[in-house]
N, C-alpha and C. Protein backbone atom coordinates (compact mmCIF):
# COMPACT_ATOMS: atom_id res chain seq x y z
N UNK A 1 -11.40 1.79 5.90
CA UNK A 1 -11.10 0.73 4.98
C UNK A 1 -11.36 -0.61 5.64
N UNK A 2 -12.01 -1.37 5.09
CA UNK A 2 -12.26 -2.82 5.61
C UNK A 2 -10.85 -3.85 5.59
N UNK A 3 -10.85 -4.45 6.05
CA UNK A 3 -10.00 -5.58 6.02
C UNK A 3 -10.55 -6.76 5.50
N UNK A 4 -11.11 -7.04 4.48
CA UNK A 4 -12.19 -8.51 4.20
C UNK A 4 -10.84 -9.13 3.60
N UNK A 5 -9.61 -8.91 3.43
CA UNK A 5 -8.35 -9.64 2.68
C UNK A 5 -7.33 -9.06 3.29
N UNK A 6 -6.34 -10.25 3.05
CA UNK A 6 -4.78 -9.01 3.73
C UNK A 6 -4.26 -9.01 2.11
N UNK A 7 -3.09 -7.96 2.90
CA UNK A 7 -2.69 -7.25 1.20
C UNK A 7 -2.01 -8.26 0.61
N UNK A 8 -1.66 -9.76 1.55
CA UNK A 8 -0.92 -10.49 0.52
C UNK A 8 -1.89 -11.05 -0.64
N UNK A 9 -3.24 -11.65 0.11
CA UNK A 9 -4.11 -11.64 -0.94
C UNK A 9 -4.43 -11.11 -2.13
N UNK A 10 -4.39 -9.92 -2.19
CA UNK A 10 -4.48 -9.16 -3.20
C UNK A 10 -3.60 -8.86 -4.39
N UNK A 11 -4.63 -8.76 -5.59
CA UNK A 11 -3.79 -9.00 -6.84
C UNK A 11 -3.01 -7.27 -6.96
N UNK A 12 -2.14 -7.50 -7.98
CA UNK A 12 -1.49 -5.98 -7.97
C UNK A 12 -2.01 -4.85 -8.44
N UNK A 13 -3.31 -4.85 -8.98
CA UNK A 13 -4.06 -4.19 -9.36
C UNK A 13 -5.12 -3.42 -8.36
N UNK A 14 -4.88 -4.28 -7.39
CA UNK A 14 -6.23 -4.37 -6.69
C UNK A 14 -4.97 -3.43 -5.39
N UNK A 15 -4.09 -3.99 -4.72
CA UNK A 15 -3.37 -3.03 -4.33
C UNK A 15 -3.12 -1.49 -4.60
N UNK A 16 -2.84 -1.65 -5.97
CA UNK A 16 -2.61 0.07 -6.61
C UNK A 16 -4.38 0.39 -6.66
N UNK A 17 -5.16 0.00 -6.13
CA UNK A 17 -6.17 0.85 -6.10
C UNK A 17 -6.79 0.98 -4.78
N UNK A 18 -6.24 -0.03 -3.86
CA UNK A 18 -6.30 0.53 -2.81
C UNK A 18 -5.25 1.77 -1.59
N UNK A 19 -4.19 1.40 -2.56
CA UNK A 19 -3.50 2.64 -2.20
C UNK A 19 -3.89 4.18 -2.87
N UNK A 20 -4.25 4.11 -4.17
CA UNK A 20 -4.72 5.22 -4.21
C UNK A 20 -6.13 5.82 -3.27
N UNK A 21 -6.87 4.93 -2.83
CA UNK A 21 -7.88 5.00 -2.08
C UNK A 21 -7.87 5.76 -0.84
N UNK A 22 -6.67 4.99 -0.06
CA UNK A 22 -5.85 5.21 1.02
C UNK A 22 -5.00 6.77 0.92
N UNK A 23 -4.70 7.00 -0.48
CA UNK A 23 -3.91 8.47 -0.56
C UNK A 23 -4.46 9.50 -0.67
N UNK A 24 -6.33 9.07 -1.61
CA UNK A 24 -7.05 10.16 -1.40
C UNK A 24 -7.94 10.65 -0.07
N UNK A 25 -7.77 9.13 0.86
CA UNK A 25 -8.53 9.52 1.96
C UNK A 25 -7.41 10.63 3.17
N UNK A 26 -6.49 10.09 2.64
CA UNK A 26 -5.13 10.84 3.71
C UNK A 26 -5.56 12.50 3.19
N UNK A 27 -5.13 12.61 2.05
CA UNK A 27 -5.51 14.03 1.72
C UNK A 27 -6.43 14.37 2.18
N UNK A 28 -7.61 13.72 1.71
CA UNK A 28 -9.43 14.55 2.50
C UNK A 28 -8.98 14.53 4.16
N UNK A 29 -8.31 13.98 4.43
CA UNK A 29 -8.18 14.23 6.40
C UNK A 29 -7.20 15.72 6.50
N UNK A 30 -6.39 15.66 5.76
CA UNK A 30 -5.18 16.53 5.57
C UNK A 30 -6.02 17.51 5.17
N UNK A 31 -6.58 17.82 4.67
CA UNK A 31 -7.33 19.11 4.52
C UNK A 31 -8.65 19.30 5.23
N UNK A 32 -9.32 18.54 5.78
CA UNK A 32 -9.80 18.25 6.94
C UNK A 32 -9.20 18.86 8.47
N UNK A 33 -8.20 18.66 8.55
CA UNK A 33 -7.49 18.88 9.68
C UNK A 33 -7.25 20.83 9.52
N UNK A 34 -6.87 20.80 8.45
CA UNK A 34 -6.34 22.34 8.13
C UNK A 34 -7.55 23.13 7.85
N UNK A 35 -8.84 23.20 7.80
CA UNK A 35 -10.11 23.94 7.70
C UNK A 35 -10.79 23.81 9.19
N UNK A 36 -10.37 22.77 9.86
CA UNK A 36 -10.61 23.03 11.64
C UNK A 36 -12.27 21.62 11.39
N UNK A 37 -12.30 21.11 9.87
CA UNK A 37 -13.48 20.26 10.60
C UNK A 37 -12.77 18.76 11.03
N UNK A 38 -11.90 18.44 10.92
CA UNK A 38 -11.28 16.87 11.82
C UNK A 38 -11.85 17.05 13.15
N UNK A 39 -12.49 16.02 13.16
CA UNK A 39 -13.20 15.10 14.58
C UNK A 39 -11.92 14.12 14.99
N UNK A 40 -11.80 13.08 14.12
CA UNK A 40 -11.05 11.91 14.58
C UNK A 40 -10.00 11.98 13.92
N UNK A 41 -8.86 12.45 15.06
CA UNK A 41 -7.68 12.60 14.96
C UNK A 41 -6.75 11.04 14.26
N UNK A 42 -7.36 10.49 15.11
CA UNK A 42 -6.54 8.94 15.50
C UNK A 42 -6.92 8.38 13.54
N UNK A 43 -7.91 8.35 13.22
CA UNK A 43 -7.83 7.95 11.23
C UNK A 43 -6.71 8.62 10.84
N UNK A 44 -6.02 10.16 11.02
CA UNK A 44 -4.94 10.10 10.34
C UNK A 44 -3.72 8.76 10.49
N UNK A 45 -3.44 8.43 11.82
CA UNK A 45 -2.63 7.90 12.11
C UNK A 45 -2.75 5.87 10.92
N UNK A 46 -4.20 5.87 11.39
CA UNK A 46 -4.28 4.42 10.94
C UNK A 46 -4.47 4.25 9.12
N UNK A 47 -4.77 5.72 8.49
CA UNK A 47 -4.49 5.80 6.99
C UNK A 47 -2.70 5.83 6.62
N UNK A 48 -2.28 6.80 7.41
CA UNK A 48 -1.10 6.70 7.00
C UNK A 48 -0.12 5.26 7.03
N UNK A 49 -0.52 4.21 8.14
CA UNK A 49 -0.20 3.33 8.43
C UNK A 49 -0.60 2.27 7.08
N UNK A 50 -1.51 1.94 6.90
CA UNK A 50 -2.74 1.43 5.79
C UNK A 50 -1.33 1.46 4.38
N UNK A 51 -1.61 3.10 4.55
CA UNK A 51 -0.40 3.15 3.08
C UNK A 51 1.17 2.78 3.02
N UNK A 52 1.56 3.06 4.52
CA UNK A 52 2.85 2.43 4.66
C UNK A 52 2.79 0.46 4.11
N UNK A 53 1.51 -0.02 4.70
CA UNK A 53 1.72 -1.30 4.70
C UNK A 53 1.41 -1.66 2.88
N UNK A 54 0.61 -0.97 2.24
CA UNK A 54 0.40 -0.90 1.10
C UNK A 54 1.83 -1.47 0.05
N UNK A 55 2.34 0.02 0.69
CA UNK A 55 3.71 0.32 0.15
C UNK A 55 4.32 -0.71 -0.05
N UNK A 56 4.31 -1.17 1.79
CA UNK A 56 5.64 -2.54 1.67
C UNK A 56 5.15 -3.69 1.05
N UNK A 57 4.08 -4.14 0.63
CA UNK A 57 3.62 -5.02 0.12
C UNK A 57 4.13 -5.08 -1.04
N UNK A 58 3.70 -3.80 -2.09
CA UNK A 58 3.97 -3.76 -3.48
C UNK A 58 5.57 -3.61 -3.32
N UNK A 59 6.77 -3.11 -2.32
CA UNK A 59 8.23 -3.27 -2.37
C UNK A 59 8.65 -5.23 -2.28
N UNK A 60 7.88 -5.60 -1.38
CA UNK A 60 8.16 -6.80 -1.20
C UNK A 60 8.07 -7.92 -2.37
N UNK A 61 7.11 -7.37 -2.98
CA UNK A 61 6.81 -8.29 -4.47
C UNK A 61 7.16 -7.61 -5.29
N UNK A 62 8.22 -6.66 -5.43
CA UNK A 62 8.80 -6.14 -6.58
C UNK A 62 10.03 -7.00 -5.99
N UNK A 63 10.46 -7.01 -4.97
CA UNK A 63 11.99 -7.23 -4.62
C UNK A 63 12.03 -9.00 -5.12
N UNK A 64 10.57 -9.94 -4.86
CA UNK A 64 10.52 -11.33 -4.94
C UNK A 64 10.55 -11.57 -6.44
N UNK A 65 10.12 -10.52 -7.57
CA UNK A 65 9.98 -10.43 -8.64
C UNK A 65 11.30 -10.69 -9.33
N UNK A 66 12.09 -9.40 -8.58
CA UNK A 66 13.61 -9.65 -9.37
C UNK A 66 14.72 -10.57 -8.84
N UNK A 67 14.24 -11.15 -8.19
CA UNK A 67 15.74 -12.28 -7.52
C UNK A 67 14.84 -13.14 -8.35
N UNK A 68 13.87 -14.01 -8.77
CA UNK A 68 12.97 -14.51 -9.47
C UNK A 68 13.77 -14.71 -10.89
N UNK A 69 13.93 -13.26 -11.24
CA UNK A 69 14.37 -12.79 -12.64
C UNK A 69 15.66 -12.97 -12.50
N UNK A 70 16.42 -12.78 -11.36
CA UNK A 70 17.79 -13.30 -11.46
C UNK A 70 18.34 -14.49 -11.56
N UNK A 71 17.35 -15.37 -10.20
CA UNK A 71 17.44 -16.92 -10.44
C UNK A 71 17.52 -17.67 -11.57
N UNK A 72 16.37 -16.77 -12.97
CA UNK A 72 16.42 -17.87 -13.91
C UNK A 72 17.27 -17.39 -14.67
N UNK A 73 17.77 -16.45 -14.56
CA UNK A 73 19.17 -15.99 -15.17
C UNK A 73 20.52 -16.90 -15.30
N UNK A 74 20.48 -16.93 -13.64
CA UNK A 74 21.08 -18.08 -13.39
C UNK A 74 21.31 -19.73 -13.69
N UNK A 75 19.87 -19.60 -13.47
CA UNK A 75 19.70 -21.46 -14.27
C UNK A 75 20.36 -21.72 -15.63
N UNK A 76 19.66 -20.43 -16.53
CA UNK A 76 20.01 -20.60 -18.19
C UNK A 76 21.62 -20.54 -18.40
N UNK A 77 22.76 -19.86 -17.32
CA UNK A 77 23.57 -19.75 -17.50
C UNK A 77 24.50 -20.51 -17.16
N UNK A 78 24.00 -21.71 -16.47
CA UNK A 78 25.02 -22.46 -15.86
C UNK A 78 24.49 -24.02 -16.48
C-alpha cells in the first residue's frame, strides 16, 4: 500500500475502501501462509498494522463526530 496521504487526509469513503483493501490483502497472505507459498513474512505484520491504523482513524472521527453532536446539543439547550 502506498502512503501518497495519511489517513487523516482521507475522506471516509476513501478510508472504508482502503480498509477493505487492506482486509482483502491480509486474507490473500493468510491463506498464503497456510498453502506454504508466503515468501515475506514481515507484510503480514505491516498489513495488519495498516488496518489497525485504519481502524483508529475511522474510531477517532466517529468519537469527534459525537461530542460534536453533543456540543450542539448543548448550545441549543442552554
Amino acid at each position: 500500500m502506498a502512503k501518497d496521504k495519511s489517513l487523516a487526509d482521507l475522506g471516509d469513503t476513501d478510508l472504508r475502501e482502503r480498509l477493505g483493501e487492506a482486509k482483502e490483502e491480509l486474507f490473500n497472505l493468510r491463506f498464503q501462509l497456510v498453502t506454504g507459498q508466503l515468501e515475506n513474512h514481515a507484510r503480514m505484520g505491516r498489513i495488519k498494522k495498516e488496518v489497525a491504523r485504519v481502524l483508529t482513524e475511522m474510531r477517532a472521527r466517529e468519537i469527534d463526530a459525537a461530542e460534536a453532536l453533543v456540543a450542539a446539543g448543548e448550545e441549543v439547550a442552554d
